[in-house]
Protein backbone atom coordinates (compact mmCIF):
# COMPACT_ATOMS: atom_id res chain seq x y z
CA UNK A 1 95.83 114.40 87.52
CA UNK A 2 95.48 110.51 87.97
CA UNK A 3 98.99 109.26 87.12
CA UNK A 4 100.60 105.91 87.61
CA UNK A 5 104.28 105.74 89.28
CA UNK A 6 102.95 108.73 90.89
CA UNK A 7 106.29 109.97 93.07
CA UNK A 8 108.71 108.98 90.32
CA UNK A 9 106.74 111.84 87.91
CA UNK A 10 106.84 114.04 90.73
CA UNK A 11 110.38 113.95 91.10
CA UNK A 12 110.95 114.05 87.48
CA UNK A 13 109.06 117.22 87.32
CA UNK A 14 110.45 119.16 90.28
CA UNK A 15 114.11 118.16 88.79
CA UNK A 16 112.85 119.66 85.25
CA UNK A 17 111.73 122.91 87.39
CA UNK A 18 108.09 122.48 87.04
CA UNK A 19 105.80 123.50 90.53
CA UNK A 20 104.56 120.24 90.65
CA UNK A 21 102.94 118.72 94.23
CA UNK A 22 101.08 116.24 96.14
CA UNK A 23 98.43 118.35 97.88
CA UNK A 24 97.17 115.98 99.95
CA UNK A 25 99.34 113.27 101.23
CA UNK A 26 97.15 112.36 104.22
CA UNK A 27 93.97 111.19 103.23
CA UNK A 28 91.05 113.17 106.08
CA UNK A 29 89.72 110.27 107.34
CA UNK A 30 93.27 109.06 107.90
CA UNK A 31 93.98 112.33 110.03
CA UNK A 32 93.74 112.58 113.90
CA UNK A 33 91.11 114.70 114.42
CA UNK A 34 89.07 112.87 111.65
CA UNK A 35 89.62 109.43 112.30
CA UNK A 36 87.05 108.64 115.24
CA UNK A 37 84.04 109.37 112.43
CA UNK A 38 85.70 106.75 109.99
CA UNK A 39 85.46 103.16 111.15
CA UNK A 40 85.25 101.45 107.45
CA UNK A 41 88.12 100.71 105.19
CA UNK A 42 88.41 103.06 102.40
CA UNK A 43 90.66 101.26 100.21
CA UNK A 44 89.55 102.69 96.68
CA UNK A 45 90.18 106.65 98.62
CA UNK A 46 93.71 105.20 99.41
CA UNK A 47 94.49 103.63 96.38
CA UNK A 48 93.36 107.11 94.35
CA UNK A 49 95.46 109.24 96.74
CA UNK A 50 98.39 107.38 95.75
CA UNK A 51 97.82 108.30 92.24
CA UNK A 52 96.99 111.93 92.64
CA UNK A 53 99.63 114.47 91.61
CA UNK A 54 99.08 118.95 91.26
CA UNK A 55 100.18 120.16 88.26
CA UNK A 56 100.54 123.96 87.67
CA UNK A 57 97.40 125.87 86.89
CA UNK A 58 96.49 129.70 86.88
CA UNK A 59 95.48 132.03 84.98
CA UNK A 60 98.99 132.90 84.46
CA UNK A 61 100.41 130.19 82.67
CA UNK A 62 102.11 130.86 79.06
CA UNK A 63 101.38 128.40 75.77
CA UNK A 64 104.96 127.86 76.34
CA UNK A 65 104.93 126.74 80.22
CA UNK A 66 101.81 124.44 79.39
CA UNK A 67 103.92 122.70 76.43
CA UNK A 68 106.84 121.95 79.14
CA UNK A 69 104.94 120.54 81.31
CA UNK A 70 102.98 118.16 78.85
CA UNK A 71 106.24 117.26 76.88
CA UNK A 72 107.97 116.33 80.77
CA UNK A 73 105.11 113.98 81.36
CA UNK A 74 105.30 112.37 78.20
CA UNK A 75 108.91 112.00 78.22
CA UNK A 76 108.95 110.47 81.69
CA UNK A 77 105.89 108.03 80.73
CA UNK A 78 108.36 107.19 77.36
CA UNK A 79 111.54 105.67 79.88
């Protein structure tokens, strides 16, 4: 999910006890082994990385757990 205020939801959602996470917090080109191959600025990659948030999703998940998590975000995007 593309979110703005991106850690703030995060937080919010790990405090309301949903499995929330930022997957990748280090871009690949910005890791070691990667960074020798990428010489050019990649400033729209870092600006969506910043934005990117996990939300739960399997096979598993009840009507009920889905609600919860929709009705968190919208209640944190409502402050």
């Amino acid at each position: 999910m593309l979110c703005e205020k991106r850690d703030g939801l995060l937080k919010f959602l790990i405090k309301n006890k949903i499995d929330a996470k930022i997957h990748y917090p280090i871009n690949i080109h910005e890791q070691y082994p990667f960074k020798k191959y990428y010489k050019n600025n990649l400033n729209i990659t870092n600006a969506l990385n910043n934005k990117i948030i996990s939300l739960p999703i399997h096979e598993n998940l009840t009507l009920k757990e889905i609600n919860k998590v929709t009705s968190c975000i919208k209640k944190y995007y409502k402050k």
